[in-house]
Protein backbone atom coordinates (compact mmCIF):
# COMPACT_ATOMS: atom_id res chain seq x y z
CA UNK A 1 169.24 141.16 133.15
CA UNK A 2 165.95 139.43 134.45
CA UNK A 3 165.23 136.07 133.37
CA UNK A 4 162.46 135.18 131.05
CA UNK A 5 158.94 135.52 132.04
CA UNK A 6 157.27 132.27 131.56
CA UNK A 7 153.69 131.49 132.15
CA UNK A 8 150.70 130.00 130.29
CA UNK A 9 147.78 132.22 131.28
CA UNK A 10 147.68 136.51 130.34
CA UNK A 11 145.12 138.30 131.01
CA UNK A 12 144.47 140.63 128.30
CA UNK A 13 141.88 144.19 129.16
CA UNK A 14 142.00 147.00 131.56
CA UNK A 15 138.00 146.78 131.88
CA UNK A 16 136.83 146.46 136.09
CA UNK A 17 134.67 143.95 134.61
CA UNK A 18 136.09 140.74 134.29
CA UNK A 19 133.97 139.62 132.06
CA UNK A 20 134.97 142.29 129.57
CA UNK A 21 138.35 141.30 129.40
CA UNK A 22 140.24 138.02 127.46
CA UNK A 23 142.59 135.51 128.85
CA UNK A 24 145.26 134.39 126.55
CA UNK A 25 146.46 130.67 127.19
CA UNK A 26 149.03 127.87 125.93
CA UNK A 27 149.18 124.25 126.58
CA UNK A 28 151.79 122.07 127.01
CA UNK A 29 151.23 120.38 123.48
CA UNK A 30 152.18 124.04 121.77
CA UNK A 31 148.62 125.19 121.22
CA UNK A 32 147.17 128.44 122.12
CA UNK A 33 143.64 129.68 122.91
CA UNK A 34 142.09 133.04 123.25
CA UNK A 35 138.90 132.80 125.05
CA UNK A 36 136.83 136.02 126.55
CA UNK A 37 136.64 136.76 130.40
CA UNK A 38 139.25 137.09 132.47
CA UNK A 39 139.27 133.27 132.93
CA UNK A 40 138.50 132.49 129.81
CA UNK A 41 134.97 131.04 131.29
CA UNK A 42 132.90 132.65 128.64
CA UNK A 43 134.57 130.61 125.68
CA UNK A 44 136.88 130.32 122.98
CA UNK A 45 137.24 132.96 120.50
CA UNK A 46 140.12 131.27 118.09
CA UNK A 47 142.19 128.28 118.79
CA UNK A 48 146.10 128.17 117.36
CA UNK A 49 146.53 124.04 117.27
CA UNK A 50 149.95 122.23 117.68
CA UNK A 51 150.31 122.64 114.22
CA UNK A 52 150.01 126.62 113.96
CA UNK A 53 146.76 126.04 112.29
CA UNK A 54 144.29 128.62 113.15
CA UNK A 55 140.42 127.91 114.09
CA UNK A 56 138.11 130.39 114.70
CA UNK A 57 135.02 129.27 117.25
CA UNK A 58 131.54 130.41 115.91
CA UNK A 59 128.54 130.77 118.15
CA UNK A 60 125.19 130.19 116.15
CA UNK A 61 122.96 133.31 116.43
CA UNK A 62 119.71 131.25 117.96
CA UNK A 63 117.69 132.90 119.96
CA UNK A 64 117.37 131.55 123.70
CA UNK A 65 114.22 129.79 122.89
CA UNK A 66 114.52 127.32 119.80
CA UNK A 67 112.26 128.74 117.20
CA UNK A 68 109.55 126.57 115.91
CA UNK A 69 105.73 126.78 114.65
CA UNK A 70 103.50 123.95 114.34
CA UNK A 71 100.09 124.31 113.25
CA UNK A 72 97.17 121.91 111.89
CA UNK A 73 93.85 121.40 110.58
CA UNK A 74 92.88 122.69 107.03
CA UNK A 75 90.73 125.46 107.31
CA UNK A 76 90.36 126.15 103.21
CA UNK A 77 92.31 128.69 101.23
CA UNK A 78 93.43 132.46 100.58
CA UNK A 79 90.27 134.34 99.25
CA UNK A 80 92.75 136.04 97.01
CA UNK A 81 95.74 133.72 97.46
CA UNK A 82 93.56 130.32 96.45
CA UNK A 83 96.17 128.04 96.04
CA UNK A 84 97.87 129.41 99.91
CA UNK A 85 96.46 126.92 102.36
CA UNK A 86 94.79 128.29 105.64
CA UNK A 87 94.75 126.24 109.35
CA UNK A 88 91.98 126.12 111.65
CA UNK A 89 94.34 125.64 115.17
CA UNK A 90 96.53 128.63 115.26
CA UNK A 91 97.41 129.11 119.03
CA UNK A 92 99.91 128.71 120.96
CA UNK A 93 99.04 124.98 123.00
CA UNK A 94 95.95 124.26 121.30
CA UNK A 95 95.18 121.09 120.02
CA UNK A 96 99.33 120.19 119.48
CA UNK A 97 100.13 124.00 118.13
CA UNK A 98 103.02 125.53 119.08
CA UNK A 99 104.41 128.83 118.34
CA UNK A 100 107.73 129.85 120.24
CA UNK A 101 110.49 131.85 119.13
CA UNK A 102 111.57 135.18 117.90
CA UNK A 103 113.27 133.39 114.71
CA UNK A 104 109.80 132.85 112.46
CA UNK A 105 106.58 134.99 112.69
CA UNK A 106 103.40 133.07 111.61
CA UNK A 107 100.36 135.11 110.52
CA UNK A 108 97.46 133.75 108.93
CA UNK A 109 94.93 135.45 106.81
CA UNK A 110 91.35 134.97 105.35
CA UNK A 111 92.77 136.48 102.38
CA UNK A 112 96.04 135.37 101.60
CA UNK A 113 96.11 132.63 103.70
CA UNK A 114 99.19 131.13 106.06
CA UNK A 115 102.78 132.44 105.77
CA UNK A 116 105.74 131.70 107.81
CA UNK A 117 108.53 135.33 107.48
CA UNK A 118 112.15 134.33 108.62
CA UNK A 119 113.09 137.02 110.86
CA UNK A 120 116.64 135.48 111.23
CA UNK A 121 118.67 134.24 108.98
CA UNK A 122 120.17 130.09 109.15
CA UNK A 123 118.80 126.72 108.64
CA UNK A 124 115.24 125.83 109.22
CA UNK A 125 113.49 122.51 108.82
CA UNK A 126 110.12 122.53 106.90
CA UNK A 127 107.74 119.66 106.90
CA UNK A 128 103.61 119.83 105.49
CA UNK A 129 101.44 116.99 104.95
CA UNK A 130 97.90 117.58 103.69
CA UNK A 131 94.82 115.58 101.98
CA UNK A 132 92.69 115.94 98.95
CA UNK A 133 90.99 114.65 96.04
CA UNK A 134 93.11 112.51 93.19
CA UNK A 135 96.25 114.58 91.90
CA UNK A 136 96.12 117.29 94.75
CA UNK A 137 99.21 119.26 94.75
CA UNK A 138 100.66 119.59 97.70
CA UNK A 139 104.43 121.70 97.97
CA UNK A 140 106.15 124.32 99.73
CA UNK A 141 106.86 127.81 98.10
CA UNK A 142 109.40 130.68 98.67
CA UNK A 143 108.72 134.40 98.48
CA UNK A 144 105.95 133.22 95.48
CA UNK A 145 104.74 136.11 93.39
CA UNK A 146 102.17 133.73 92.09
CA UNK A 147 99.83 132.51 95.18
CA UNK A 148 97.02 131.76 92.67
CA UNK A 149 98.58 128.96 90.79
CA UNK A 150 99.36 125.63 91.37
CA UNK A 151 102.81 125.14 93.32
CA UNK A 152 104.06 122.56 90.43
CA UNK A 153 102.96 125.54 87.74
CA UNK A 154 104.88 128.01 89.37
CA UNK A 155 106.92 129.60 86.49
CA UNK A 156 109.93 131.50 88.57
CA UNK A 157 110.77 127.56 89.72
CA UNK A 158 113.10 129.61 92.05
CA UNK A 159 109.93 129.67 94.04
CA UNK A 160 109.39 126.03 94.43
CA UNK A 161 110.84 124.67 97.55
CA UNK A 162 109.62 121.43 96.78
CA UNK A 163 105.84 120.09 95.24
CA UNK A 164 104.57 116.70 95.32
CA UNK A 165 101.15 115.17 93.87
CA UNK A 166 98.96 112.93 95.60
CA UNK A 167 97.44 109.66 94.13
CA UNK A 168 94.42 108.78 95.72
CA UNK A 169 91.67 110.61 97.68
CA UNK A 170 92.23 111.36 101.45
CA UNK A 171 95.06 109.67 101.57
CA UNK A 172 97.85 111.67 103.35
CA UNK A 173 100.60 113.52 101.16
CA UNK A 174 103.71 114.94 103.12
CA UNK A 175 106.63 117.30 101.44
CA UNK A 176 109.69 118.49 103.57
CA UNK A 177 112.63 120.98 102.78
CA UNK A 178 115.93 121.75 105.22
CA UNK A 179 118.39 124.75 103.86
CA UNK A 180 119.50 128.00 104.43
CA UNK A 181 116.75 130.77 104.46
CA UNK A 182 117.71 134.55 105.05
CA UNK A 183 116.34 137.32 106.58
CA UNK A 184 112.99 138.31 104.94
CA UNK A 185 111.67 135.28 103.49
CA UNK A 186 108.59 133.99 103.20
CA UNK A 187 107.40 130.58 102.66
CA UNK A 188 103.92 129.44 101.91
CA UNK A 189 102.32 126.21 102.70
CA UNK A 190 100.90 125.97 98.59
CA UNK A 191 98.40 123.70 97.20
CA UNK A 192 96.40 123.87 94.02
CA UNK A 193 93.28 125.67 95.33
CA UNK A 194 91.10 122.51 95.23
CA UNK A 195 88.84 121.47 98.38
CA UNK A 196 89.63 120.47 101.38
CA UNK A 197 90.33 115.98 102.24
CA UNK A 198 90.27 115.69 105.55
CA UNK A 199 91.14 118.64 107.51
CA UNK A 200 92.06 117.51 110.45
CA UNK A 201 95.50 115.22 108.77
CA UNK A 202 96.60 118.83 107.61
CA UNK A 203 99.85 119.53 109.35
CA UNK A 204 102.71 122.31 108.93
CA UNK A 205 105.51 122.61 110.86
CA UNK A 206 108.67 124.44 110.53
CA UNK A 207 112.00 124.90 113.01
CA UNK A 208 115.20 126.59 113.15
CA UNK A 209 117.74 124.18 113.38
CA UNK A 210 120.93 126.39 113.14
């Protein structure tokens, strides 16, 4: 009878292409690791530590080029969506804008002013800051059914990311939100509807972070 086989590396796959196949691997310290490619070069898939303990490795689904928009200067409000803030510098390298990224598309528009759709699903970092006159409501709004009324005033207050009031005129008012957003959703820099402080310290920017 033949001896046992020992040996710390399998390949596992009958594809040509190595990089369709797995390598199967144990270390000296009694773990195990199944990673994909022939070599296991293209990473882990699921560790089995020293302990038998099983970890699965997770890749984040981020596009190749991190996902963010920035855009600034107030430019008014929704014709129909008057409490939806507008901006002025909306392209791409322009005066500090910058739109990059299949993860978020940006539109806005002279009648329901500036949204920001999630096209894939994870964590994105939100951040707004914006000037007005004396209690000016500044806040961030998801998938709002109600772009007409004040962000604090919002009744669903599953639509309120977060609001904030400012005390003074001009002087600069900032709001930020990080969480999980899925596919789908919408969010809405969204004031009050009153004028416009100074338009050019009116800043939104939001990134995918994972």
């Amino acid at each position: 009878m033949a001896g046992t086989l020992i040996t710390n590396a399998v390949v596992l796959g009958d594809s040509a292409t190595a990089a369709n196949n797995f390598q199967l691997r144990t270390n000296t310290d009694g773990s195990m690791k199944l990673a994909r490619g022939a070599t296991g070069a293209l990473g882990d898939i699921l560790t089995v530590d020293s302990a038998g303990k099983i970890i699965l490795a997770t890749t984040p689904n981020v596009t190749a080029v991190q996902s963010m928009v920035r855009v600034n200067t107030a430019n008014g409000y929704g014709s129909s969506s008057t409490s939806i803030r507008r901006f002025s510098n909306i392209t791409n390298g322009v005066n500090g804008c910058v739109i990059q990224g299949a993860d978020i598309t940006f539109a806005d528009s002279p009648t329901l002013g500036a949204s920001f759709t999630i096209n894939t699903s994870g964590v994105y970092s939100i951040s707004f800051n914006d000037t007005g006159n004396n209690n000016l409501c500044v806040g961030l709004s998801l998938n709002t059914t109600q772009p007409t009324v004040a962000c604090y005033s919002l009744t669903n207050i599953g639509e309120i990311l977060v609001t904030s009031l400012s005390f003074g005129t001009n002087v600069p008012i900032a709001v930020s939100w990080t969480g999980y957003l899925p596919a789908a959703s919408v969010i809405r820099p969204h004031n009050d509807g009153t004028p416009t402080g100074i338009a050019a310290r009116c800043q939104f920017t939001i990134t995918r972070v994972a």
